[in-house]
N, C-alpha and C. Protein backbone atom coordinates (compact mmCIF):
# COMPACT_ATOMS: atom_id res chain seq x y z
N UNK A 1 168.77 69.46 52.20
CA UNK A 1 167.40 69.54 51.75
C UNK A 1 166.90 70.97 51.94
N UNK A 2 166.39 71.76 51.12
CA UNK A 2 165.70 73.09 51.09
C UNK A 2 164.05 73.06 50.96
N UNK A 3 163.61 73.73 51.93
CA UNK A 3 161.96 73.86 52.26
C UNK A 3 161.58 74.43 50.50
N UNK A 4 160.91 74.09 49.96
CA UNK A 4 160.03 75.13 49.60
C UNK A 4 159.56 75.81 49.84
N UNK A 5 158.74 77.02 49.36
CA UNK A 5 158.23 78.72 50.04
C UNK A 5 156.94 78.13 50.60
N UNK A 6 156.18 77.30 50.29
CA UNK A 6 155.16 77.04 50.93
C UNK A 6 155.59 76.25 51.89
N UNK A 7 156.36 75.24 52.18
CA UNK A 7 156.63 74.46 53.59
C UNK A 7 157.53 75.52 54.38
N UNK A 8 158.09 76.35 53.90
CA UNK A 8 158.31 77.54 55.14
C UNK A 8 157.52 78.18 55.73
N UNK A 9 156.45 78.90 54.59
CA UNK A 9 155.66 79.60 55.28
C UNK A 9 154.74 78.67 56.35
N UNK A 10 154.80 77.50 56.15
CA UNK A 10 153.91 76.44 56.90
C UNK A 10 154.37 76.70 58.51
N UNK A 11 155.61 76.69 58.29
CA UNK A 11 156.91 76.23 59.81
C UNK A 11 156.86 77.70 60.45
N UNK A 12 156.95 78.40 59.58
CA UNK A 12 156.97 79.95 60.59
C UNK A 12 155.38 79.99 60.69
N UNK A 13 154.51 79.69 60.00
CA UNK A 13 153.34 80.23 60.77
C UNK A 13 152.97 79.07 62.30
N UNK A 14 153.62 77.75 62.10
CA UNK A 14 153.42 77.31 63.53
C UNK A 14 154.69 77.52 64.41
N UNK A 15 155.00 78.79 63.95
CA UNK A 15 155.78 79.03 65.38
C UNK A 15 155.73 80.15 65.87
N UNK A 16 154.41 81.00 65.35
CA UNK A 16 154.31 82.65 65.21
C UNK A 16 153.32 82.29 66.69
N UNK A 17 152.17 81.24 66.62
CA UNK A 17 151.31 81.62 67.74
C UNK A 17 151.56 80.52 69.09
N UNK A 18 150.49 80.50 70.05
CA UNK A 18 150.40 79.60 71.01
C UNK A 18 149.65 78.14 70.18
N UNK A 19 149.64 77.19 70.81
CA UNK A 19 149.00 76.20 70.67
C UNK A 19 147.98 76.17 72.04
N UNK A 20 146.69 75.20 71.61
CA UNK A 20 145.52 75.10 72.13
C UNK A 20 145.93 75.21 73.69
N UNK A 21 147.13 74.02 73.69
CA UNK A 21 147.33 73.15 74.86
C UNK A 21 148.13 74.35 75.83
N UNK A 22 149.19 74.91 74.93
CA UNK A 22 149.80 76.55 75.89
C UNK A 22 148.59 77.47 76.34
N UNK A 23 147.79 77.52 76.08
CA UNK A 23 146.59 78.35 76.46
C UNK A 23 145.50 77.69 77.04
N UNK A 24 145.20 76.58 77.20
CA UNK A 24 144.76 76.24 78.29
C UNK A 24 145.76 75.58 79.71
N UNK A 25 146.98 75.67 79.40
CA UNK A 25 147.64 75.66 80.87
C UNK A 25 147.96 77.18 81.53
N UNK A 26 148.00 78.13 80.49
CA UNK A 26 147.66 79.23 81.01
C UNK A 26 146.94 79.77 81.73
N UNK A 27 145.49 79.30 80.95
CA UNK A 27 144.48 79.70 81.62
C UNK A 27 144.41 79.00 83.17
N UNK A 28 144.15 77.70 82.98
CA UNK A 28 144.42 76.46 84.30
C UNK A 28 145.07 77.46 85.23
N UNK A 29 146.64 77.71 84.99
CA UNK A 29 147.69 78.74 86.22
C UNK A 29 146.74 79.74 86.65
N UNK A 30 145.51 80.49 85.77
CA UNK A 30 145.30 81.71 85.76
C UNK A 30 144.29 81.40 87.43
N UNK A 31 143.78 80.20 86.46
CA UNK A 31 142.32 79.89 87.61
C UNK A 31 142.71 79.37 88.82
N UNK A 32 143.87 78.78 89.01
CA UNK A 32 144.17 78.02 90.59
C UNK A 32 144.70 79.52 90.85
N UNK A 33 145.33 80.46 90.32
CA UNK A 33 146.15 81.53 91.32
C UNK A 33 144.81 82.29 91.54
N UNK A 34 143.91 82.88 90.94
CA UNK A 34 141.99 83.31 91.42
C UNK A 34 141.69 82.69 92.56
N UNK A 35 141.78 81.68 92.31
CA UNK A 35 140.90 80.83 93.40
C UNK A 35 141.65 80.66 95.10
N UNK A 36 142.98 80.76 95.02
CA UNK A 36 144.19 81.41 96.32
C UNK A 36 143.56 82.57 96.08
N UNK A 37 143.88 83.92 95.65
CA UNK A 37 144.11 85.25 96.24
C UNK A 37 141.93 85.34 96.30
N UNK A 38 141.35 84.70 95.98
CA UNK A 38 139.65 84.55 96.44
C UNK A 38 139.95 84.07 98.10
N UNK A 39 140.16 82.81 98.29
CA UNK A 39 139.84 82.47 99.09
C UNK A 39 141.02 83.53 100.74
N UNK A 40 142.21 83.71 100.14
CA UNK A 40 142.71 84.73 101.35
C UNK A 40 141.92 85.70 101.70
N UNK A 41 141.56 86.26 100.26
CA UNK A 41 140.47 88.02 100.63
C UNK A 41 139.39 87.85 101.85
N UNK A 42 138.46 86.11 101.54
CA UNK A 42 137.27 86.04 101.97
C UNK A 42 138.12 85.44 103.57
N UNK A 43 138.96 85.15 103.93
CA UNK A 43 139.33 84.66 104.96
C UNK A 43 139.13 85.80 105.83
N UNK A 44 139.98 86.73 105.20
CA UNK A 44 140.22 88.39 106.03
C UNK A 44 139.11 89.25 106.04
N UNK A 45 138.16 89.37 104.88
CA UNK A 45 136.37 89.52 105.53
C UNK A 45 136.04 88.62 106.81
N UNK A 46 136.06 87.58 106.75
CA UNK A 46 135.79 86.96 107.76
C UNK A 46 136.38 87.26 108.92
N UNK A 47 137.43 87.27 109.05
CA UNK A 47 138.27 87.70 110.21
C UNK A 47 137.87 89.41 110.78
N UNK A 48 138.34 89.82 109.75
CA UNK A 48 137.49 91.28 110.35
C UNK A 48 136.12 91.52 110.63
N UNK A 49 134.89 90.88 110.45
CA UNK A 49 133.95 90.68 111.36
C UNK A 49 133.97 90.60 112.33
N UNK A 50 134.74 89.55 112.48
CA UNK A 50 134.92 88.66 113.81
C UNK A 50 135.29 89.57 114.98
N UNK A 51 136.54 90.24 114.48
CA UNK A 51 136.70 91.11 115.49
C UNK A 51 136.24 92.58 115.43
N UNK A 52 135.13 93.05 114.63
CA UNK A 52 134.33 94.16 114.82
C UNK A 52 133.43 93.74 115.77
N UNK A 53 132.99 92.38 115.37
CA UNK A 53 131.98 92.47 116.41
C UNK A 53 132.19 91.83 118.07
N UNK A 54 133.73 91.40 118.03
CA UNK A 54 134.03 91.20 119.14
C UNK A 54 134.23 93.02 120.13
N UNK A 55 134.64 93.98 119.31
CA UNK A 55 134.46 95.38 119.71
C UNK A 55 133.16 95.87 119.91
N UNK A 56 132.38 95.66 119.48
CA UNK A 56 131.22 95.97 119.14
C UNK A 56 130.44 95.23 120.84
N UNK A 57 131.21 93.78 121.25
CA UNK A 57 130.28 93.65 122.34
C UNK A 57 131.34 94.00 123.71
N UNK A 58 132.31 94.25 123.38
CA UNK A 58 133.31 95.14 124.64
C UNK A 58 132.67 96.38 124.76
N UNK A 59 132.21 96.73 123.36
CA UNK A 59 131.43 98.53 123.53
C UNK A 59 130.61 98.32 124.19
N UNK A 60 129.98 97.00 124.19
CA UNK A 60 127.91 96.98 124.66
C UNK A 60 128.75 96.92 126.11
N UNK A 61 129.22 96.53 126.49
CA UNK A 61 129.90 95.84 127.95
C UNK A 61 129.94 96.99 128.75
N UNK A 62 131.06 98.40 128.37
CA UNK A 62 130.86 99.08 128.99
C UNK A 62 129.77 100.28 129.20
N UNK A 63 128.55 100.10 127.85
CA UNK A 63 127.42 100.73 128.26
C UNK A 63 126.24 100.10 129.07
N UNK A 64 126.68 98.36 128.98
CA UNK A 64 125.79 98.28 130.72
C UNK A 64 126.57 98.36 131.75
N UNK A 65 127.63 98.95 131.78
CA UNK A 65 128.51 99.29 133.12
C UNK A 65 127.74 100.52 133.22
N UNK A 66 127.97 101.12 132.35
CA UNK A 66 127.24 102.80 132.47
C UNK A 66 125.97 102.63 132.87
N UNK A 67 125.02 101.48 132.70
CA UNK A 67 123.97 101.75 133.32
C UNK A 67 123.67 101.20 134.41
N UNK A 68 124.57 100.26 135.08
CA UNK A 68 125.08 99.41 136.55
C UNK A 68 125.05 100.67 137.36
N UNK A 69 126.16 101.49 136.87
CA UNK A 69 126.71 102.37 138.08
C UNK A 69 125.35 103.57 137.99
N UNK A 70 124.57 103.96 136.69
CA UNK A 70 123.74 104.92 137.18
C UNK A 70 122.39 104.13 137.76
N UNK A 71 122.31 103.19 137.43
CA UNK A 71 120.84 102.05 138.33
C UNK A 71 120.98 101.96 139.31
N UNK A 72 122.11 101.18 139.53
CA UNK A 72 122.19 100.54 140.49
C UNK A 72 121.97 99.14 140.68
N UNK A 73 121.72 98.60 139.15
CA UNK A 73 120.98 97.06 138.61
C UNK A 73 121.88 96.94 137.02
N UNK A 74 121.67 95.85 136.97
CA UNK A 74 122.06 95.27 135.10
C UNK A 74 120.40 95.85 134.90
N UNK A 75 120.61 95.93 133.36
CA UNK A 75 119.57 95.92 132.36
C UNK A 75 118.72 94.67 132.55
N UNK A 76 117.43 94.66 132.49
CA UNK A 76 116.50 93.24 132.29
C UNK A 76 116.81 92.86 130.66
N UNK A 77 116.75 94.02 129.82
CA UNK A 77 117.00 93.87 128.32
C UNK A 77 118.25 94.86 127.99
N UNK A 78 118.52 94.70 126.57
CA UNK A 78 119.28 95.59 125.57
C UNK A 78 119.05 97.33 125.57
N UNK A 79 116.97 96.93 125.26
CA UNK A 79 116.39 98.26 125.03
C UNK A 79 116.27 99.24 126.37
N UNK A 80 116.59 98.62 127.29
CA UNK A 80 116.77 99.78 128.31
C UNK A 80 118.00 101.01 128.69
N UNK A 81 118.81 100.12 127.55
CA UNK A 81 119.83 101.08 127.73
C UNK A 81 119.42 102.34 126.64
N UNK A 82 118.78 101.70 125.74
CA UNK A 82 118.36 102.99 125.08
C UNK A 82 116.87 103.64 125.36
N UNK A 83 116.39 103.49 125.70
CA UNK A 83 114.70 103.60 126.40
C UNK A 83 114.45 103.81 127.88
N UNK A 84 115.41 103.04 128.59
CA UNK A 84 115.44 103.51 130.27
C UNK A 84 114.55 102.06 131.10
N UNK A 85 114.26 101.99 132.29
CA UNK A 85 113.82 100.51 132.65
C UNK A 85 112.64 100.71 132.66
N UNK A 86 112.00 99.56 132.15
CA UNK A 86 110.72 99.30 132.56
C UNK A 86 109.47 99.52 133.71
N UNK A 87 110.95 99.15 134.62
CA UNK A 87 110.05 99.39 136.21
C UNK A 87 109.99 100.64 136.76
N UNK A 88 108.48 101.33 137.02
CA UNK A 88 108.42 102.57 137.23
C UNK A 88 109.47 103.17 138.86
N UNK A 89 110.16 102.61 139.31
CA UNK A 89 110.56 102.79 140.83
C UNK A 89 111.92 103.06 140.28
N UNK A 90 112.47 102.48 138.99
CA UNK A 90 113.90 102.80 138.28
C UNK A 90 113.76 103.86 137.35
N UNK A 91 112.87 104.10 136.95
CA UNK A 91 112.41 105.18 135.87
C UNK A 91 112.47 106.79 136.68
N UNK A 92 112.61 106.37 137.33
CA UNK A 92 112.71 107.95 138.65
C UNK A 92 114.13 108.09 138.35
N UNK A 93 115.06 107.35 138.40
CA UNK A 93 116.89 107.50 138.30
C UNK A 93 117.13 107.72 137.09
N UNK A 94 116.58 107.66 135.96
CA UNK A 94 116.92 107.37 134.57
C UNK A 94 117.00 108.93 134.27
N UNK A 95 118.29 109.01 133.69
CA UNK A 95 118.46 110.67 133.32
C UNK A 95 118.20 110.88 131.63
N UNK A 96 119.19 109.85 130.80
CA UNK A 96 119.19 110.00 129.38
C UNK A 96 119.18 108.70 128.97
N UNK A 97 119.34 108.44 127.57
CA UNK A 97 119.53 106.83 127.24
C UNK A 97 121.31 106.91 127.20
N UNK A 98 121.71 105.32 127.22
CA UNK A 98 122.80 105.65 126.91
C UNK A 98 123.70 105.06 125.55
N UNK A 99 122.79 104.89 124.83
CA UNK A 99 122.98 104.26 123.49
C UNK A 99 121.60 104.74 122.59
N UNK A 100 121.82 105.23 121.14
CA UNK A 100 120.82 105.51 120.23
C UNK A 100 120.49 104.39 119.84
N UNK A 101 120.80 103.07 119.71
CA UNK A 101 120.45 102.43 118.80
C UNK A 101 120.61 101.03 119.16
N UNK A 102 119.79 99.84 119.39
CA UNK A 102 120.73 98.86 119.73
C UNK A 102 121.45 97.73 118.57
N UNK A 103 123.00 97.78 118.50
CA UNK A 103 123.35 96.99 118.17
C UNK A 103 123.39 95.61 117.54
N UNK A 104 124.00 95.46 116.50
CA UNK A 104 123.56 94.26 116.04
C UNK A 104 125.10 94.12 115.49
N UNK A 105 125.26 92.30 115.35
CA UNK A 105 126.86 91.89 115.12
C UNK A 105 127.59 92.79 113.73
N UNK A 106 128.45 92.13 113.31
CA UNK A 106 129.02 92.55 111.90
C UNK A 106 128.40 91.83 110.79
N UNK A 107 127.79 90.52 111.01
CA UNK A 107 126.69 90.06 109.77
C UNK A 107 125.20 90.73 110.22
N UNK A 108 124.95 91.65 110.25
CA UNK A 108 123.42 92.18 110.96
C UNK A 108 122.47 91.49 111.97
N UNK A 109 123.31 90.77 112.62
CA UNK A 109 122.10 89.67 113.37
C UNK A 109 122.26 90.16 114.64
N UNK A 110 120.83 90.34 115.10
CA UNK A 110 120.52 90.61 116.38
C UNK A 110 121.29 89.98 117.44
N UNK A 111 121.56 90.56 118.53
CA UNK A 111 122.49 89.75 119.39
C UNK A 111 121.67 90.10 120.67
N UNK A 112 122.12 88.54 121.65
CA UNK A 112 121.53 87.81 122.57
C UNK A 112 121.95 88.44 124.10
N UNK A 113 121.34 89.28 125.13
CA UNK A 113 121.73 89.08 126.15
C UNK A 113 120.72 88.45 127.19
N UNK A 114 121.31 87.94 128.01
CA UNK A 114 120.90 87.05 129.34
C UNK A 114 121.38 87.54 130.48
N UNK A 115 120.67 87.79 131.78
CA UNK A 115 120.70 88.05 132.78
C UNK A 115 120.92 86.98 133.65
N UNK A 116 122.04 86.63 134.71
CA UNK A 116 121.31 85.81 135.91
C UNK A 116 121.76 86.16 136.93
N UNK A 117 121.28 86.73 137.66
CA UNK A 117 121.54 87.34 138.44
C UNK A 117 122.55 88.09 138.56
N UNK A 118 123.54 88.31 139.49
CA UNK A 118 124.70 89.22 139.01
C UNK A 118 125.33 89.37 137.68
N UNK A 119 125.04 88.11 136.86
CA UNK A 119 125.92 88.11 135.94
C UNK A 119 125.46 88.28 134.31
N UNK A 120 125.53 88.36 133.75
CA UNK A 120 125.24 88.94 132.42
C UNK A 120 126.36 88.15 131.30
N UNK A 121 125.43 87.88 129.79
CA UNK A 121 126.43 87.39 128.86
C UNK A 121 125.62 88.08 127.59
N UNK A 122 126.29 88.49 126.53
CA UNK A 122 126.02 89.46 125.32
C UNK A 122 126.69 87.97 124.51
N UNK A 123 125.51 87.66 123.61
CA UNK A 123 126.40 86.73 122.39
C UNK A 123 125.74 86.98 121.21
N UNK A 124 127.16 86.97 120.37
CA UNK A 124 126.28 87.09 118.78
C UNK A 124 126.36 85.67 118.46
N UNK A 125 125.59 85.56 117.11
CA UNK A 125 125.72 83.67 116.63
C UNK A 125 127.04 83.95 115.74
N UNK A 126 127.64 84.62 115.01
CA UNK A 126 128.89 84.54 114.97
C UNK A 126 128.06 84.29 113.33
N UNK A 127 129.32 83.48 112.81
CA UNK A 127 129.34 83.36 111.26
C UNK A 127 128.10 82.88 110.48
N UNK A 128 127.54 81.96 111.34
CA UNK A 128 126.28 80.83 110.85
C UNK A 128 125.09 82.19 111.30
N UNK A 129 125.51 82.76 112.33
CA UNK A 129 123.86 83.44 113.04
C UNK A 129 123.28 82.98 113.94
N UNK A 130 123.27 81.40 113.87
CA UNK A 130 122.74 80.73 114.89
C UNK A 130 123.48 80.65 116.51
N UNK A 131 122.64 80.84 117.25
CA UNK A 131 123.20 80.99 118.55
C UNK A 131 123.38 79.39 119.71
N UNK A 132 124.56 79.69 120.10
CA UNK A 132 125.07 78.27 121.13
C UNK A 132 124.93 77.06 119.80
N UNK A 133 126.28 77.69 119.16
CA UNK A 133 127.04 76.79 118.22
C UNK A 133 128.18 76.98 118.45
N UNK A 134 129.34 76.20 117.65
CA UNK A 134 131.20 76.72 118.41
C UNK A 134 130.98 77.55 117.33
N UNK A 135 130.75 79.13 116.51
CA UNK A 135 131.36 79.90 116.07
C UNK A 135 130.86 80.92 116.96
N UNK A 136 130.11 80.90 118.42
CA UNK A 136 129.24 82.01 118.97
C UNK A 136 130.53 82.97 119.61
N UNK A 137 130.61 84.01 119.61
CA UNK A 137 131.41 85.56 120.00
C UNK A 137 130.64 85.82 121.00
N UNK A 138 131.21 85.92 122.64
CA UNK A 138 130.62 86.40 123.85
C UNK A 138 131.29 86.95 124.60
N UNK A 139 130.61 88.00 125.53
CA UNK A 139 131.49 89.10 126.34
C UNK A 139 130.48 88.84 128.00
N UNK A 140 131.12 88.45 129.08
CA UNK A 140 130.20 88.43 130.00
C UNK A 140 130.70 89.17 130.61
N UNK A 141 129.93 89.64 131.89
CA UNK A 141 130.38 90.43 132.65
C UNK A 141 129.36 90.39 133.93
N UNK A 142 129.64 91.14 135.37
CA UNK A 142 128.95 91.44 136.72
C UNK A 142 128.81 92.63 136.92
């Protein structure tokens, strides 16, 4: 049996392109492999926060050491390390600040310190922001 010129040209033109169905499983492959190399990227943002701002409160750590050993006391607050203490009887020892600026986590959120007596804890709220949840990042110290 021999095609005619028009039922050839019919057969080669459906075999010149894709069909609907090849191009949307294409696409489909295109969108599940997006949606892996999305969600690794945002894992490793995340992760590197995490541990900037776990550096970030080892840094704060040893600038209230720096101001332990020149006080002679923890900080009541944050801002004394950059401002000097409150109480005029400590304000006599205070030479310089020892931080320009105070700190805030790797998502911009203000971070928490607490005094109790000897002991001291610096926490950020971590991923959410919110503080004393399980994603909170803390550095304590005496």
């Amino acid at each position: 049996m021999t095609l005619s010129v028009s039922n050839r040209s019919r057969a080669t033109s459906r075999r010149r392109g894709f069909t609907l169905l090849e191009l949307l499983l294409v696409l489909a492959i295109l969108v599940v492999i997006a949606g892996i190399v999305t969600t690794n990227i945002s894992g490793a943002s995340t992760q590197a926060k995490v541990d900037a701002t776990k550096a970030q409160l080892s840094g704060l750590k040893s600038h209230i050491s720096m101001y332990q050993i020149r006080m002679n006391s923890l900080p009541e607050t944050l801002e004394e390390l950059k401002d000097g203490p409150s109480d005029a009887a400590k304000q006599a020892k205070w030479v310089a600040p020892i931080i320009t600026e105070i700190p805030t986590d790797a998502w911009e959120n203000q971070l928490d310190y607490s005094v109790n007596g000897n002991t001291y804890t610096i926490r950020s709220g971590g991923i959410d922001g919110q503080m004393n949840t399980d994603d909170d990042l803390t550095e304590e110290g005496q």
